[in-house]
C-alpha atoms as a PDB file:
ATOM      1  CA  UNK A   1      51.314 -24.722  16.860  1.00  0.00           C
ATOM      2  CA  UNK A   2      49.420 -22.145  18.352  1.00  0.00           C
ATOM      3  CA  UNK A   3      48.867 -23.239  21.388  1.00  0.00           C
ATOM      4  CA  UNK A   4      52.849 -23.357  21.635  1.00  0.00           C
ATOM      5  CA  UNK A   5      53.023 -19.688  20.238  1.00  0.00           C
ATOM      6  CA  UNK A   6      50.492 -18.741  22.868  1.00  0.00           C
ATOM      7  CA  UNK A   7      52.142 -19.693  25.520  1.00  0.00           C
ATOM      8  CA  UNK A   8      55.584 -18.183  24.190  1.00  0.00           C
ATOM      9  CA  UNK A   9      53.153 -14.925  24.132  1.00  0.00           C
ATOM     10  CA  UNK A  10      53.920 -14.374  20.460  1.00  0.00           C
ATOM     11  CA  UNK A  11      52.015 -11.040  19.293  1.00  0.00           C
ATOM     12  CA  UNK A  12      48.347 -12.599  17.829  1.00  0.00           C
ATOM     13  CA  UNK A  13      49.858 -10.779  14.422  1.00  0.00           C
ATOM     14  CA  UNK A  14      52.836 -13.214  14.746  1.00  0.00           C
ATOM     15  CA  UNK A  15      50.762 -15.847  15.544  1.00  0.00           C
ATOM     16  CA  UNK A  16      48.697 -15.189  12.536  1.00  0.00           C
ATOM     17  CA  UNK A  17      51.605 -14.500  10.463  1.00  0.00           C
ATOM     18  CA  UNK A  18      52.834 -17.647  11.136  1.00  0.00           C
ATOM     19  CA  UNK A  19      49.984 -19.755  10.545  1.00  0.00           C
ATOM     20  CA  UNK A  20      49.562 -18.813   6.975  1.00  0.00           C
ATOM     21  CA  UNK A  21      53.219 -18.933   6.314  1.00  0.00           C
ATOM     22  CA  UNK A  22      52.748 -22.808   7.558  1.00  0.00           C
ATOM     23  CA  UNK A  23      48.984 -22.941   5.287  1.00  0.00           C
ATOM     24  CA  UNK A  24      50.779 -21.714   2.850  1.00  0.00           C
ATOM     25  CA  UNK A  25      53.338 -24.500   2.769  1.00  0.00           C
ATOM     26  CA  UNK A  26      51.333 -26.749   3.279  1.00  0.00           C
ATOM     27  CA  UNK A  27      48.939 -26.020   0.324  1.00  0.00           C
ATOM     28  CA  UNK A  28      52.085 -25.969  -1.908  1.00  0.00           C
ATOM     29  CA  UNK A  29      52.411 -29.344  -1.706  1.00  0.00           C
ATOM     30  CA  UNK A  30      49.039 -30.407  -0.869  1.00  0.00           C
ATOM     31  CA  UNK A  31      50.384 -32.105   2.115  1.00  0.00           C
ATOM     32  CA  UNK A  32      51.098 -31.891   6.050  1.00  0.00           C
ATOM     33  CA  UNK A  33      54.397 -30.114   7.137  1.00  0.00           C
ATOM     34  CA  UNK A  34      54.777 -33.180   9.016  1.00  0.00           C
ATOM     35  CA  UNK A  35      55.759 -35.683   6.357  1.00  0.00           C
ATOM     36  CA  UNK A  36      57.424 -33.087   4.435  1.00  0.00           C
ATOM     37  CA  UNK A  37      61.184 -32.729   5.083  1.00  0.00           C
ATOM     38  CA  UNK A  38      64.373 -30.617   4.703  1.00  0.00           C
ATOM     39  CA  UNK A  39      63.993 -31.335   0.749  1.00  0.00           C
ATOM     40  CA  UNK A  40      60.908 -29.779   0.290  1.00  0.00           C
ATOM     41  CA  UNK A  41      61.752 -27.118   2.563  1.00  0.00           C
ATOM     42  CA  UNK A  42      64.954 -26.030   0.034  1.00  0.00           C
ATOM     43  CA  UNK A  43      62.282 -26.531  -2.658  1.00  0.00           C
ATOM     44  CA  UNK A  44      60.068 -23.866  -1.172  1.00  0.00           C
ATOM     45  CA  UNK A  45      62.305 -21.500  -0.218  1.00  0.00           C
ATOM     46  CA  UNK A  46      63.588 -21.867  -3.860  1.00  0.00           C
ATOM     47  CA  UNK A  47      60.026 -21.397  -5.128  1.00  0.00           C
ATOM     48  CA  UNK A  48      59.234 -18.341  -3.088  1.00  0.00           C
ATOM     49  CA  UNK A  49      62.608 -17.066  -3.618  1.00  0.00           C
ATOM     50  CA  UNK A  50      62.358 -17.092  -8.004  1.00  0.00           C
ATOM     51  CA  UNK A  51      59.370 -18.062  -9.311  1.00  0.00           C
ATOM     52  CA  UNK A  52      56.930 -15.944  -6.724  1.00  0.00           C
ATOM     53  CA  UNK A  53      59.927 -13.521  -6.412  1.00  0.00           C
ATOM     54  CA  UNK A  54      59.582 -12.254  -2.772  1.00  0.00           C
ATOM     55  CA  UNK A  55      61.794  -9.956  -1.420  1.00  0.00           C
ATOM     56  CA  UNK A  56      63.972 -11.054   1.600  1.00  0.00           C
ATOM     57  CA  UNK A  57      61.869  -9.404   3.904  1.00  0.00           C
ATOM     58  CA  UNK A  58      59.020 -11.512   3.122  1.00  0.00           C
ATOM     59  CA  UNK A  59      60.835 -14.510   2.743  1.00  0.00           C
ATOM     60  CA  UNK A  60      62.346 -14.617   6.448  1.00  0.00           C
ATOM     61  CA  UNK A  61      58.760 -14.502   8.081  1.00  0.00           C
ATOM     62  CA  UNK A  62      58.250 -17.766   6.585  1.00  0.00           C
ATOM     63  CA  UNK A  63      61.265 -19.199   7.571  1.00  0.00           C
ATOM     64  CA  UNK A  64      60.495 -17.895  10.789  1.00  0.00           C
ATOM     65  CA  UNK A  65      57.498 -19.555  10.562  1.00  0.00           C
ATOM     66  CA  UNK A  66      58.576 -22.991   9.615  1.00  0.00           C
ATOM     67  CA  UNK A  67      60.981 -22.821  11.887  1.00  0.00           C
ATOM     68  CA  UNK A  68      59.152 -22.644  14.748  1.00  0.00           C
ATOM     69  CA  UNK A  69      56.759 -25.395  13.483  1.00  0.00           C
ATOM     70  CA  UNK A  70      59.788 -27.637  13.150  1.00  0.00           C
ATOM     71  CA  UNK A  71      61.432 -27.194  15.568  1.00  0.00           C
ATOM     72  CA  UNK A  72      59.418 -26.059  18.778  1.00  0.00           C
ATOM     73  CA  UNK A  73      56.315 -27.918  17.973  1.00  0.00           C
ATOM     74  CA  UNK A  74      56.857 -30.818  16.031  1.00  0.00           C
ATOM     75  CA  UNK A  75      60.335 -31.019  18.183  1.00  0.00           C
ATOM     76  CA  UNK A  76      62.642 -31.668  15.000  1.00  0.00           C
ATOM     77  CA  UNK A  77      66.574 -32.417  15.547  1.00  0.00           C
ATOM     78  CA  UNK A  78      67.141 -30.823  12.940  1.00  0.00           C
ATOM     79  CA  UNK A  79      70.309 -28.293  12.262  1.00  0.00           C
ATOM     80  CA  UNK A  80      67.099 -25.809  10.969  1.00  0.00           C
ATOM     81  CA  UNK A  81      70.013 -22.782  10.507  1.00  0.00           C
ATOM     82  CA  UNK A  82      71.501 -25.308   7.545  1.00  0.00           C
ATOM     83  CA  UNK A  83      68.224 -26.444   6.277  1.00  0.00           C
ATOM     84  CA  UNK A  84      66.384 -23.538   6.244  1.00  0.00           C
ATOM     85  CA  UNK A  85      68.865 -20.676   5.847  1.00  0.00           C
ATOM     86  CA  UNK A  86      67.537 -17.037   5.749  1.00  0.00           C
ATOM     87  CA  UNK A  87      68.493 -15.234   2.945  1.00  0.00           C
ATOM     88  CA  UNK A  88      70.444 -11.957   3.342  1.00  0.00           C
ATOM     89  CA  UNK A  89      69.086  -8.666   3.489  1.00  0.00           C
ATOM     90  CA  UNK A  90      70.437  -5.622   1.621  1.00  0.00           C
ATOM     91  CA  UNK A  91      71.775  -2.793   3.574  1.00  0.00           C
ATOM     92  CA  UNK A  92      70.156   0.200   2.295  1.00  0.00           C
ATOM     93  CA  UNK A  93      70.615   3.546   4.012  1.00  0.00           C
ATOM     94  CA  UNK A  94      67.639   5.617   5.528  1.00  0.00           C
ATOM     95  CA  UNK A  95      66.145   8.757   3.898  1.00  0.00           C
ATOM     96  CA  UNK A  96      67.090  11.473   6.064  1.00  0.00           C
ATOM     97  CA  UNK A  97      64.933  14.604   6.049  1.00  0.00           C
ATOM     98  CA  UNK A  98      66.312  17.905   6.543  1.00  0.00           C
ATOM     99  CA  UNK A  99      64.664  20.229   8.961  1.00  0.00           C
ATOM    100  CA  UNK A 100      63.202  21.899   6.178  1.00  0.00           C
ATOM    101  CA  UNK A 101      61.432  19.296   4.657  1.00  0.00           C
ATOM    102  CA  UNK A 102      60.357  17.295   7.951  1.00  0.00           C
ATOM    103  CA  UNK A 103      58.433  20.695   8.995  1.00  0.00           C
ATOM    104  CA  UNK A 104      57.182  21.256   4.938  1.00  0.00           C
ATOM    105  CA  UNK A 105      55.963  17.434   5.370  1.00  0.00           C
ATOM    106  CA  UNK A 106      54.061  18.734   8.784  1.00  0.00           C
ATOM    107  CA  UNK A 107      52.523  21.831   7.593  1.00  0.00           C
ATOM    108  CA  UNK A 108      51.169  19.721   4.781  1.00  0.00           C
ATOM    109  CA  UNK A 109      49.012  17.734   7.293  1.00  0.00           C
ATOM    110  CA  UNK A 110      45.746  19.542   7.867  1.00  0.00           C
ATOM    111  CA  UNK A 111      44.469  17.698  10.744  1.00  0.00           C
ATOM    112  CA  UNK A 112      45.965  19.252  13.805  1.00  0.00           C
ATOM    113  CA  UNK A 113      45.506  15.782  15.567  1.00  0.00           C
ATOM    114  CA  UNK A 114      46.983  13.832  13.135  1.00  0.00           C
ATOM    115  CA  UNK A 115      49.564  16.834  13.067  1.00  0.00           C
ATOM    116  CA  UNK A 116      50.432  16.701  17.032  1.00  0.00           C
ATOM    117  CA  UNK A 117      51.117  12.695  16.198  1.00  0.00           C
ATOM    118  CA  UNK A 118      53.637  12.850  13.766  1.00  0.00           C
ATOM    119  CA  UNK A 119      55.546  15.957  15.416  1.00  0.00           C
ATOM    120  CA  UNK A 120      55.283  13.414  18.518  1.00  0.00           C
ATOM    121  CA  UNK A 121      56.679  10.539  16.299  1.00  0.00           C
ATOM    122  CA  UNK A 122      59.339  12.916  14.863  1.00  0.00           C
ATOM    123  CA  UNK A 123      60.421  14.501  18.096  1.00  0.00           C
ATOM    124  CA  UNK A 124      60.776  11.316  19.699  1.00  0.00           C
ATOM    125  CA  UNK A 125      61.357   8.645  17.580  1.00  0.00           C
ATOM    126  CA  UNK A 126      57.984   6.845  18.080  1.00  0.00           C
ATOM    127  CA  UNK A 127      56.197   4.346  16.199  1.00  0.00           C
ATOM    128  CA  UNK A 128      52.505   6.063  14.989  1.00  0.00           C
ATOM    129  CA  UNK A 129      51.190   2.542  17.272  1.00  0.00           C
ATOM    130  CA  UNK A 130      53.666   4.150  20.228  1.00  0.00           C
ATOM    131  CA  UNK A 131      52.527   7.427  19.717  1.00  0.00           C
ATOM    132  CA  UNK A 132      48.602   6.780  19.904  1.00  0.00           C
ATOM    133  CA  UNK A 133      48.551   4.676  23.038  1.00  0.00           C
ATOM    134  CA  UNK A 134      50.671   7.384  25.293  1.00  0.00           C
ATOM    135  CA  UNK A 135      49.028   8.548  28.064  1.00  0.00           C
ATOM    136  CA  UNK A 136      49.813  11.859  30.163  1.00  0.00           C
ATOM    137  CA  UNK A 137      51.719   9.709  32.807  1.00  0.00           C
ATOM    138  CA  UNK A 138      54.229   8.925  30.256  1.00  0.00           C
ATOM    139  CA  UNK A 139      55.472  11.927  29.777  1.00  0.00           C
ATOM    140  CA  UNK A 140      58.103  13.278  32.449  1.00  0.00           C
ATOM    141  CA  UNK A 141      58.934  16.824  31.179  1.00  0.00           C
ATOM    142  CA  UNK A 142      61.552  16.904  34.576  1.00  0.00           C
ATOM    143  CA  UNK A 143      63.962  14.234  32.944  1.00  0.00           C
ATOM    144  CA  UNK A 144      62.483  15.102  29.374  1.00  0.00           C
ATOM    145  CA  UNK A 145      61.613  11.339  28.633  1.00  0.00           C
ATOM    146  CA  UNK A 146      58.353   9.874  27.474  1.00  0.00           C
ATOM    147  CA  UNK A 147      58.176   6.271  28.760  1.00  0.00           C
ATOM    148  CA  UNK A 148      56.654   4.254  26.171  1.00  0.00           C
ATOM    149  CA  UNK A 149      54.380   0.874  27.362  1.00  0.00           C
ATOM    150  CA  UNK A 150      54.333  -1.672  25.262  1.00  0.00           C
ATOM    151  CA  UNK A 151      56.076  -1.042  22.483  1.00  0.00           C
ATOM    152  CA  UNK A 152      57.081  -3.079  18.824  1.00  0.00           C
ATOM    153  CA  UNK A 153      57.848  -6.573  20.392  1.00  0.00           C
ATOM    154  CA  UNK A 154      55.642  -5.791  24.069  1.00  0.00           C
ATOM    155  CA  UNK A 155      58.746  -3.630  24.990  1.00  0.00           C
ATOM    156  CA  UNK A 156      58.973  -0.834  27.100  1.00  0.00           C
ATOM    157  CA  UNK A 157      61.682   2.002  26.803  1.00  0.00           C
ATOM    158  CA  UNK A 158      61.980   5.544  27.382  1.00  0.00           C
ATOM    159  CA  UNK A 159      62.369   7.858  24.653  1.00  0.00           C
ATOM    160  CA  UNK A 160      64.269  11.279  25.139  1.00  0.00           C
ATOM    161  CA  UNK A 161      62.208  14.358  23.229  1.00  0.00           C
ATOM    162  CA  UNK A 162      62.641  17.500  21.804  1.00  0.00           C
ATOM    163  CA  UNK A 163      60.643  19.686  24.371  1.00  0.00           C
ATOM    164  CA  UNK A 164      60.333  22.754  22.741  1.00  0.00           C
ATOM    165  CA  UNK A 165      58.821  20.639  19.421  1.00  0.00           C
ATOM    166  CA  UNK A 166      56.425  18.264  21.722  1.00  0.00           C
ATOM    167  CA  UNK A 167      55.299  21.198  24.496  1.00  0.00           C
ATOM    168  CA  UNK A 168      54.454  23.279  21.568  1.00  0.00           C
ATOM    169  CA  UNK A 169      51.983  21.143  19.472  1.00  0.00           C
ATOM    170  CA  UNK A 170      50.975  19.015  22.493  1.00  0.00           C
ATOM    171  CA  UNK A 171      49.371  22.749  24.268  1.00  0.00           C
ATOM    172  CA  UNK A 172      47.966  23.336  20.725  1.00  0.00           C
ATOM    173  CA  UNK A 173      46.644  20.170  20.986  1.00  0.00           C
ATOM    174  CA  UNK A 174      45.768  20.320  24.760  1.00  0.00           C
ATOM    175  CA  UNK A 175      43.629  23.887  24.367  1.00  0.00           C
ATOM    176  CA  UNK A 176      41.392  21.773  21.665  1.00  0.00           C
ATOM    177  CA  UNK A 177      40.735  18.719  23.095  1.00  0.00           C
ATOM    178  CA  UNK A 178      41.637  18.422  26.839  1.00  0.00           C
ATOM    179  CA  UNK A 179      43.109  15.079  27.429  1.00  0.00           C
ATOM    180  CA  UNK A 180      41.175  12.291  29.325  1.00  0.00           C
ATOM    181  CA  UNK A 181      43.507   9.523  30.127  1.00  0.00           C
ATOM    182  CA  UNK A 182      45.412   8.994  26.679  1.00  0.00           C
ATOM    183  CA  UNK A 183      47.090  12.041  25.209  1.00  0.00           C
ATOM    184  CA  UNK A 184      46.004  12.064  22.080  1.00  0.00           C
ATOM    185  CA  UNK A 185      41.978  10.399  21.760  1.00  0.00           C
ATOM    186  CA  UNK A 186      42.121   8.671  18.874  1.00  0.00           C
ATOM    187  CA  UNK A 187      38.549   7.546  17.369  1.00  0.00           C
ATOM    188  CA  UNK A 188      39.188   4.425  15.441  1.00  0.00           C
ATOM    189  CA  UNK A 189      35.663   4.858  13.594  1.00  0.00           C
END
């Protein structure tokens, strides 16, 4: 199985993912997934579903999981969307901050670095992962884009930005710490 999500180039956070959804399967029943079946699969589902009472969220990644074990590596013929059905997801509506708040939530944050990544998260809709890995070639301040590499899912996109937000707190942030390569030097210690 993870040879096959290797070469699919699955995230290693899937991959690990994954393999303890399948561990934990398997240790549920104290038995291979291969001689286990559709049957046991409902069962599961049913077990993590009421008695271990995991929200929907949780429950997908190990359908996801079993899923792939079934049917790309131990090359089922099954129909895995009836057997292993995902269970539906309420639609709840984002928080939205006003303008007020967002910058309230921003003076709050003492750290000027840490401050400089969430305005850059804010102003351009970046994940903090995004945010931390751009480098001062991603930014084009012509078109007013920051091109972000490798992003959730090893996507890249361009993200449009609020210049007047960004160029302020990245110069703040620039006249402190000059930037090397990445924009924002993170030390991970």
């Amino acid at each position: 199985m993870t040879e096959d999500m290797q070469v699919r180039n699955l995230s290693p956070h899937t991959q690990d993912s994954y393999v303890q959804q399948v561990s934990l399967f398997a240790r549920h029943f104290s038995q291979s997934p291969e001689v286990l079946g559709p049957e046991e699969i409902r069962s599961y589902q049913l077990y993590l579903t009421n008695e271990k009472k995991l929200a929907p969220s949780s429950i997908l990644i190990a359908i996801a999981a079993l899923r792939f074990l079934y049917k790309v590596t131990l090359h089922k013929d099954w129909s895995l969307e009836e057997i292993i059905p995902t269970p539906k997801k309420p639609q709840k509506l984002p928080i939205v901050l006003s303008p007020e708040e967002v910058l309230q939530f921003l003076n709050c944050v003492e750290s000027l670095k840490h401050r400089t990544i969430l305005t850059t998260c804010y102003a351009a809709g970046l994940r903090i992962s995004e945010a931390i890995r751009l480098k001062v070639a991603d930014i084009d301040s012509q078109r007013m884009v920051i091109r972000v590499e490798q992003g959730k899912g090893q996507k890249c996109c361009q993200q449009h930005f609020c210049p007047y937000v960004l160029v302020k707190f990245m110069l703040r942030w620039f006249r402190r710490c000059p930037p090397s390569e990445h924009l924002l030097d993170i030390d991970y210690t």
